[in-house]
PDB file of N, CA and C in Angstrom:
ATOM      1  N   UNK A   1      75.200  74.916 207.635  1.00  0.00           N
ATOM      2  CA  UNK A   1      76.058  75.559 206.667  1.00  0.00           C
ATOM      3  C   UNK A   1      76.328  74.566 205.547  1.00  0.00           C
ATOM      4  N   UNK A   2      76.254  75.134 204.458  1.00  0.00           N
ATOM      5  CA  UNK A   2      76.119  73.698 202.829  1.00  0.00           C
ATOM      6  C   UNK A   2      77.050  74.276 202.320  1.00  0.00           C
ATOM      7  N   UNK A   3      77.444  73.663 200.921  1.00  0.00           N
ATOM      8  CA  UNK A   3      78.209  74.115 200.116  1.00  0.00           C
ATOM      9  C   UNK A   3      77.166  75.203 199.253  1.00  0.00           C
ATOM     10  N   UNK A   4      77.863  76.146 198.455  1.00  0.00           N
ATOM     11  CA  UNK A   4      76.880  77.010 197.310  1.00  0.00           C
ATOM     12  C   UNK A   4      77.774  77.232 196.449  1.00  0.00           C
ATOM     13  N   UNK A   5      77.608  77.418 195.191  1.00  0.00           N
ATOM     14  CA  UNK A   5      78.424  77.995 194.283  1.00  0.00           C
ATOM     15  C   UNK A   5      77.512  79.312 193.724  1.00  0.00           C
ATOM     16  N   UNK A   6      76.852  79.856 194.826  1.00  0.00           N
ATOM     17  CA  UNK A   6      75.943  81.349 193.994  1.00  0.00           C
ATOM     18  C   UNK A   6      76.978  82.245 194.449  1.00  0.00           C
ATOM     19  N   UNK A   7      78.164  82.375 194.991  1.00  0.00           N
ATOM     20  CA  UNK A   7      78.945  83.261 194.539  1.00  0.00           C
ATOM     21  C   UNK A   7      79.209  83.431 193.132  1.00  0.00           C
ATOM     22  N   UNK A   8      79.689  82.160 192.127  1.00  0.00           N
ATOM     23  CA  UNK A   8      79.683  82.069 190.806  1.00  0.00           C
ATOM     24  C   UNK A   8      78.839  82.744 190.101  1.00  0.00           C
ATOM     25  N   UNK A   9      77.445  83.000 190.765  1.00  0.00           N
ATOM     26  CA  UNK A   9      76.761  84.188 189.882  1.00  0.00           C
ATOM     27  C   UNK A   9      77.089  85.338 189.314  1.00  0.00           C
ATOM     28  N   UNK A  10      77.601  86.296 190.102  1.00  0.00           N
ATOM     29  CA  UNK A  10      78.050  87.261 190.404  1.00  0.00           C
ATOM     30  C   UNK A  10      78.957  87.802 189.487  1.00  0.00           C
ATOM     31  N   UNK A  11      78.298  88.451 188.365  1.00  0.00           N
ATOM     32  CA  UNK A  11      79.547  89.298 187.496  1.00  0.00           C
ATOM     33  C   UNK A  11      80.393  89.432 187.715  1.00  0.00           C
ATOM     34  N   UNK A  12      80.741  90.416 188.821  1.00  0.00           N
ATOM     35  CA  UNK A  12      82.070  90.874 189.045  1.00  0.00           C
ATOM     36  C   UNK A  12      82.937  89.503 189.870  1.00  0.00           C
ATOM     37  N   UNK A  13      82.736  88.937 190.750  1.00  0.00           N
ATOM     38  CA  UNK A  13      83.216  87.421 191.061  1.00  0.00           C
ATOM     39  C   UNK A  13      84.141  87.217 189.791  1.00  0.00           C
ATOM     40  N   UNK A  14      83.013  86.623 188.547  1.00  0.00           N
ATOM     41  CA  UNK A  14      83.884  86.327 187.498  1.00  0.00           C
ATOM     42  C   UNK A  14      84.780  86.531 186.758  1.00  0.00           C
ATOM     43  N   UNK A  15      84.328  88.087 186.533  1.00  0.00           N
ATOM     44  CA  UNK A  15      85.440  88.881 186.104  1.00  0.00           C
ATOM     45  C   UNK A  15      86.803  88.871 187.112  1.00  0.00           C
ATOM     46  N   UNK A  16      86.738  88.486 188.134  1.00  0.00           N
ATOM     47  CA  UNK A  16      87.816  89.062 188.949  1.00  0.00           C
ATOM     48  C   UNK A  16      88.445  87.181 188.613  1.00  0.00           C
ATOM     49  N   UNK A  17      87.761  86.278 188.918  1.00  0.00           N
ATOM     50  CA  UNK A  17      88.547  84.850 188.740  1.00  0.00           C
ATOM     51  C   UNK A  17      88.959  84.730 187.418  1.00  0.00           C
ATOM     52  N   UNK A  18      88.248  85.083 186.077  1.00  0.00           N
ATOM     53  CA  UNK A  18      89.086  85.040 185.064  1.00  0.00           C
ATOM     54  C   UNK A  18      90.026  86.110 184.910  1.00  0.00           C
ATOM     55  N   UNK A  19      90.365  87.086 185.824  1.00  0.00           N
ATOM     56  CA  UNK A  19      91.626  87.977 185.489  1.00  0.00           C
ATOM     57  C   UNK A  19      93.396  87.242 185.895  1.00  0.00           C
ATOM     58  N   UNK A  20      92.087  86.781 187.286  1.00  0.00           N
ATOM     59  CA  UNK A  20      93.611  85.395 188.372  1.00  0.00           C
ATOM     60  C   UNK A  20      94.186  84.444 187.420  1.00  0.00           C
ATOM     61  N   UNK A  21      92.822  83.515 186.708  1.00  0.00           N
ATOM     62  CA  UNK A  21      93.813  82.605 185.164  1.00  0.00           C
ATOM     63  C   UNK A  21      94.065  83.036 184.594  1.00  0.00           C
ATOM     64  N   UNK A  22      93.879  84.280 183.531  1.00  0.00           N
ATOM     65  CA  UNK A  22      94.785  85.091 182.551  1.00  0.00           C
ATOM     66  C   UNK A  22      96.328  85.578 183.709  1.00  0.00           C
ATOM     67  N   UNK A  23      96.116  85.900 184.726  1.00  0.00           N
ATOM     68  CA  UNK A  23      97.419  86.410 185.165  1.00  0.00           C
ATOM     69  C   UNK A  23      98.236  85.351 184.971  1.00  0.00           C
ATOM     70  N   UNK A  24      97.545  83.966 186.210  1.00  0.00           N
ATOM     71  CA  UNK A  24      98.223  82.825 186.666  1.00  0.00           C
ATOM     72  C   UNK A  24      98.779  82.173 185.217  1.00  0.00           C
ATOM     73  N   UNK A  25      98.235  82.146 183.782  1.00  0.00           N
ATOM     74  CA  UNK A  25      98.532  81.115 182.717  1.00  0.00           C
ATOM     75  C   UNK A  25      99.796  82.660 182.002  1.00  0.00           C
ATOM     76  N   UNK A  26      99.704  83.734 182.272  1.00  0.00           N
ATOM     77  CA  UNK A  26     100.752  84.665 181.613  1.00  0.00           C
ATOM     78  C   UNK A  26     101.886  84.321 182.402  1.00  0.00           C
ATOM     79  N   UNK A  27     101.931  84.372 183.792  1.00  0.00           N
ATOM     80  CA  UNK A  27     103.104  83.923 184.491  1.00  0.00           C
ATOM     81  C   UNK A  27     103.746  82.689 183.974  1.00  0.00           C
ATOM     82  N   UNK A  28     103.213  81.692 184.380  1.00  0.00           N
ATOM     83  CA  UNK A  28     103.185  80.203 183.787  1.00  0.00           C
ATOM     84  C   UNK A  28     103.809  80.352 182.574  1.00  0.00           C
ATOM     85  N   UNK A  29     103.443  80.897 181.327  1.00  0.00           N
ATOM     86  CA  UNK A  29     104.348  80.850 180.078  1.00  0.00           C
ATOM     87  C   UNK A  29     105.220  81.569 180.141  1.00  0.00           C
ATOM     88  N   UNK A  30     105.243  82.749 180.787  1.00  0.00           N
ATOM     89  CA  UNK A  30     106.775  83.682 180.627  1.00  0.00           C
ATOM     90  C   UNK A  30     107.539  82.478 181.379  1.00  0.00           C
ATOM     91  N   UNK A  31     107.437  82.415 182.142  1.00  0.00           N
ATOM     92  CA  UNK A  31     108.425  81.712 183.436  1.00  0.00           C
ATOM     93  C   UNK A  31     108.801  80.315 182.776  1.00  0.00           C
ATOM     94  N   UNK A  32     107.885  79.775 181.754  1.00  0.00           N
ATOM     95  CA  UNK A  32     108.111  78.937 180.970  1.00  0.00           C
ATOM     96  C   UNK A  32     109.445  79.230 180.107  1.00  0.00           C
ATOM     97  N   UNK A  33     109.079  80.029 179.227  1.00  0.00           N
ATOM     98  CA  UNK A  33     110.209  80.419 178.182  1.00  0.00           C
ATOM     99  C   UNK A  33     111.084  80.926 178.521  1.00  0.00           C
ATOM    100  N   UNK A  34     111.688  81.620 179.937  1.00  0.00           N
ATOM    101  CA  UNK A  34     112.788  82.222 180.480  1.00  0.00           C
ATOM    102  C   UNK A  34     113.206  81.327 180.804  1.00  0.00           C
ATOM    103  N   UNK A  35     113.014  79.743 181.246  1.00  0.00           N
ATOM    104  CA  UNK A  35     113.564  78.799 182.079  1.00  0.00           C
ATOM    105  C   UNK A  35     114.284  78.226 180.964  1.00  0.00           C
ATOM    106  N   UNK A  36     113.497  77.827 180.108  1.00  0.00           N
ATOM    107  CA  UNK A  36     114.154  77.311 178.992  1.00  0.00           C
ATOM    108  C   UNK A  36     115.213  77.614 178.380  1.00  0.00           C
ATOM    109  N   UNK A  37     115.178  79.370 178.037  1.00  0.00           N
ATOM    110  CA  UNK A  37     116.362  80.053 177.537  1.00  0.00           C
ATOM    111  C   UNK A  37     117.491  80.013 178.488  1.00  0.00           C
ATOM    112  N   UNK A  38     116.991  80.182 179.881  1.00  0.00           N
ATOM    113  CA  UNK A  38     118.378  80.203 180.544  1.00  0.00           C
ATOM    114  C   UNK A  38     119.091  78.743 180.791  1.00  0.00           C
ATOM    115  N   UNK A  39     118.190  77.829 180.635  1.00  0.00           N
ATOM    116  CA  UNK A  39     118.268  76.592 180.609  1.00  0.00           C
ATOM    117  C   UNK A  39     119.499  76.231 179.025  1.00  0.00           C
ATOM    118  N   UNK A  40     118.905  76.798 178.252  1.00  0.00           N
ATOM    119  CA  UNK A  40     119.461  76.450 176.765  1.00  0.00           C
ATOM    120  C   UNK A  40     121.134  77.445 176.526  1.00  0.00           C
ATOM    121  N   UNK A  41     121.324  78.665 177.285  1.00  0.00           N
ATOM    122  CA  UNK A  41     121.888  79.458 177.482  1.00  0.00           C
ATOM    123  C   UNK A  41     123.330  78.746 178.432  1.00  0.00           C
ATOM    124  N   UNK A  42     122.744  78.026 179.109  1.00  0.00           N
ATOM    125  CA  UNK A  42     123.913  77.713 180.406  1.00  0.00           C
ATOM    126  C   UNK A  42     124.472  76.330 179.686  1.00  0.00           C
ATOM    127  N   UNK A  43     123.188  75.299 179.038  1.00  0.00           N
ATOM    128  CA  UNK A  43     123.690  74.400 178.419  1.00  0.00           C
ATOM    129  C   UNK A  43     124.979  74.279 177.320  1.00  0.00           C
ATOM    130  N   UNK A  44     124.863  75.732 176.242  1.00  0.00           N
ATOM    131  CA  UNK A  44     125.631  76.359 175.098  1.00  0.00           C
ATOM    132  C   UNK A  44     126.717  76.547 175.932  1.00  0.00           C
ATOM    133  N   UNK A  45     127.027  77.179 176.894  1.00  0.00           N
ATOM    134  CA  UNK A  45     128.230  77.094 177.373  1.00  0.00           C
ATOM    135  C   UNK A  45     128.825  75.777 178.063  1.00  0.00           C
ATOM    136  N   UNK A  46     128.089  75.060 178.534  1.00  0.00           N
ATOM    137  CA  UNK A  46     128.965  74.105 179.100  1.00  0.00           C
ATOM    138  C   UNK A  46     129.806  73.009 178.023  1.00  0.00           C
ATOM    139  N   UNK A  47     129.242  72.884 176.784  1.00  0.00           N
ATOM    140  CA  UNK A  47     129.597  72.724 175.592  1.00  0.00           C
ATOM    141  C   UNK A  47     130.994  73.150 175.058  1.00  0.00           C
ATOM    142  N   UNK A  48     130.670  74.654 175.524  1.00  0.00           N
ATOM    143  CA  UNK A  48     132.669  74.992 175.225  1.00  0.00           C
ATOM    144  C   UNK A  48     133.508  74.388 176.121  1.00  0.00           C
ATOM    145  N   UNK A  49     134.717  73.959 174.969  1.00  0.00           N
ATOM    146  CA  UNK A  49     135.513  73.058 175.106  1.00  0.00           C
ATOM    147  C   UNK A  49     136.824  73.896 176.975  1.00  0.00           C
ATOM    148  N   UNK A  50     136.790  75.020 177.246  1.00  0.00           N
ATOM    149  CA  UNK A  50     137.250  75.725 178.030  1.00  0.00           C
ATOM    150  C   UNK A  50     136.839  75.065 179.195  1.00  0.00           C
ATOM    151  N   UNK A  51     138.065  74.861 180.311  1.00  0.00           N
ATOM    152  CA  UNK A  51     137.889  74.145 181.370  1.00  0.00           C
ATOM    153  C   UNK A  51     136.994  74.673 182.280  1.00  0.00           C
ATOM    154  N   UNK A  52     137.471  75.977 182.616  1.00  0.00           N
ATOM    155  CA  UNK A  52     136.972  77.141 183.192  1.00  0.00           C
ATOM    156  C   UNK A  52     135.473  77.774 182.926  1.00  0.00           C
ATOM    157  N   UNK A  53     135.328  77.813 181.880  1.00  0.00           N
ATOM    158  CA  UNK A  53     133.762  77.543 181.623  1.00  0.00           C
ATOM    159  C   UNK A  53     132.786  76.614 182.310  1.00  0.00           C
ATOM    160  N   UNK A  54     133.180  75.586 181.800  1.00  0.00           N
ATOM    161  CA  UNK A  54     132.916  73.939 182.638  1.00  0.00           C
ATOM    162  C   UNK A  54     132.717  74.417 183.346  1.00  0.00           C
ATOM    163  N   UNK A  55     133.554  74.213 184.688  1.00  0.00           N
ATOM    164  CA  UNK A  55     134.075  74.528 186.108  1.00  0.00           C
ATOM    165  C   UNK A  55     132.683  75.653 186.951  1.00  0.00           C
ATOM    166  N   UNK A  56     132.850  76.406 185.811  1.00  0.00           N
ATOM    167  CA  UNK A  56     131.441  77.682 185.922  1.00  0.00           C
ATOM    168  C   UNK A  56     130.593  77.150 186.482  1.00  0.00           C
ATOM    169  N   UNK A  57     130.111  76.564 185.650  1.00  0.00           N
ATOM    170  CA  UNK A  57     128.723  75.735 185.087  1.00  0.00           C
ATOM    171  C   UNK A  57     128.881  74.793 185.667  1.00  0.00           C
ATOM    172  N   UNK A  58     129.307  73.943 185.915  1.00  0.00           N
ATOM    173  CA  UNK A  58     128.898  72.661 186.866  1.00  0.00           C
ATOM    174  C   UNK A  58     129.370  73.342 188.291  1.00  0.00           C
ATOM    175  N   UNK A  59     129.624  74.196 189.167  1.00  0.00           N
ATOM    176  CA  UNK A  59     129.646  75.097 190.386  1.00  0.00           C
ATOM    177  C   UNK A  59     127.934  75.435 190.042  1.00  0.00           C
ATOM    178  N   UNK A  60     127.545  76.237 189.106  1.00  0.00           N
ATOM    179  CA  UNK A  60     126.113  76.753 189.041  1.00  0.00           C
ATOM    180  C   UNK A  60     125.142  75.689 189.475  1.00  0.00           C
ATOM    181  N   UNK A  61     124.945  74.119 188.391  1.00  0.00           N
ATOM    182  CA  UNK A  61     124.336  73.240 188.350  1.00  0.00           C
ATOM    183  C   UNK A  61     124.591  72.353 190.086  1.00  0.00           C
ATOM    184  N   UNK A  62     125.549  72.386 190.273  1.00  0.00           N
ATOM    185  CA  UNK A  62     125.489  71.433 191.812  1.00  0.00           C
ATOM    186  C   UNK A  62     125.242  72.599 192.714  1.00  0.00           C
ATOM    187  N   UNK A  63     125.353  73.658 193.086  1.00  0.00           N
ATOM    188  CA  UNK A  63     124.633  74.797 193.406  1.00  0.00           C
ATOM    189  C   UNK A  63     123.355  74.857 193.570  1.00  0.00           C
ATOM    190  N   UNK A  64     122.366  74.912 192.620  1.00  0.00           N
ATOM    191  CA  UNK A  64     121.102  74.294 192.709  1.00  0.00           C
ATOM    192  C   UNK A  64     120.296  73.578 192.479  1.00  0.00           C
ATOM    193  N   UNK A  65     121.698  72.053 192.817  1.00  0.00           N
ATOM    194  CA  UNK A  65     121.138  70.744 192.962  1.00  0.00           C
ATOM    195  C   UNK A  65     121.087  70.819 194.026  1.00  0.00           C
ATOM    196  N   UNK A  66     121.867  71.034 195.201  1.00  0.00           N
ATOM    197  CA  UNK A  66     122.291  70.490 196.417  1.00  0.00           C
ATOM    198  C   UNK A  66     121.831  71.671 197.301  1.00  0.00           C
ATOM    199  N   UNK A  67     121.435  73.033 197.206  1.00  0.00           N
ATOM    200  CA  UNK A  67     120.575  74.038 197.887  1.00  0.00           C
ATOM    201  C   UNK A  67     119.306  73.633 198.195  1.00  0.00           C
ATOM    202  N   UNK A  68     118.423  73.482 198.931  1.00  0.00           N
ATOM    203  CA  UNK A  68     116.713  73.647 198.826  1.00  0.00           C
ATOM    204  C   UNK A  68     116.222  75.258 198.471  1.00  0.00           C
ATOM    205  N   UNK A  69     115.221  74.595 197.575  1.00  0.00           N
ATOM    206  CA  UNK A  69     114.437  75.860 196.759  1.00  0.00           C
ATOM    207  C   UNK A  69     114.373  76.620 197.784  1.00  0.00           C
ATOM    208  N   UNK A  70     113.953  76.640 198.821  1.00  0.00           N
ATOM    209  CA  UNK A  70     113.397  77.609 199.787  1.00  0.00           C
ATOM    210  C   UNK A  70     114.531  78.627 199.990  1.00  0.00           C
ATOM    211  N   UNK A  71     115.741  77.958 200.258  1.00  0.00           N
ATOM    212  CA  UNK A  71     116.875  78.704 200.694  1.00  0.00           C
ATOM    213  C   UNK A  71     116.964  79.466 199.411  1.00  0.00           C
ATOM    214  N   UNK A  72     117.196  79.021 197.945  1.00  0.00           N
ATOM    215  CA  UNK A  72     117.572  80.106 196.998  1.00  0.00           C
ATOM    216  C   UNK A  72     116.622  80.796 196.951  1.00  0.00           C
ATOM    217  N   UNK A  73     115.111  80.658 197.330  1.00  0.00           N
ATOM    218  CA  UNK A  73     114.255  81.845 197.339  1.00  0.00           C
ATOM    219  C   UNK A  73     114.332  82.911 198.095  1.00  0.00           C
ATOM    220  N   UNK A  74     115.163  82.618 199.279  1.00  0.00           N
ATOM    221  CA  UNK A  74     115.674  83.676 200.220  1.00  0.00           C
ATOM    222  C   UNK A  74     116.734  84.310 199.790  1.00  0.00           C
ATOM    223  N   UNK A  75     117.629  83.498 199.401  1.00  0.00           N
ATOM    224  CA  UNK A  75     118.555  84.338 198.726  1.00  0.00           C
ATOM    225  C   UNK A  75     118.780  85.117 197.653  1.00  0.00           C
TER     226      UNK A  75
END
């Protein structure tokens, strides 16, 4: 048993792996620019001078500092 790459021949093969990187690189940038905004969004508030705001926002930020990803993915 060897390695082959004559699957790579195969029209449809290709078509189907370049649909996975157009999906995989569309995800990748949305998920990009939503992170950011909510990123830039939570930042704008912690900025206001309101204690309670603060208070918000650093509960949010040590929240999912101190969670493992896995757990907020469950949740």
């Amino acid at each position: 048993m060897g390695f082959s790459l004559s699957l790579l021949a195969d029209p449809e093969t290709l078509r189907m792996l370049g649909l996975g990187v157009s999906t995989t690189l569309r995800l990748f940038i949305g998920a990009l620019v939503c992170g950011f905004l909510i990123a830039l969004l939570i930042s704008s508030f912690y900025v206001v001078p309101s204690k309670i705001t603060r208070g918000i926002i650093s509960l949010f930020v040590e929240y999912h500092r101190n969670v493992p990803t896995v757990v907020q993915i469950m949740v």
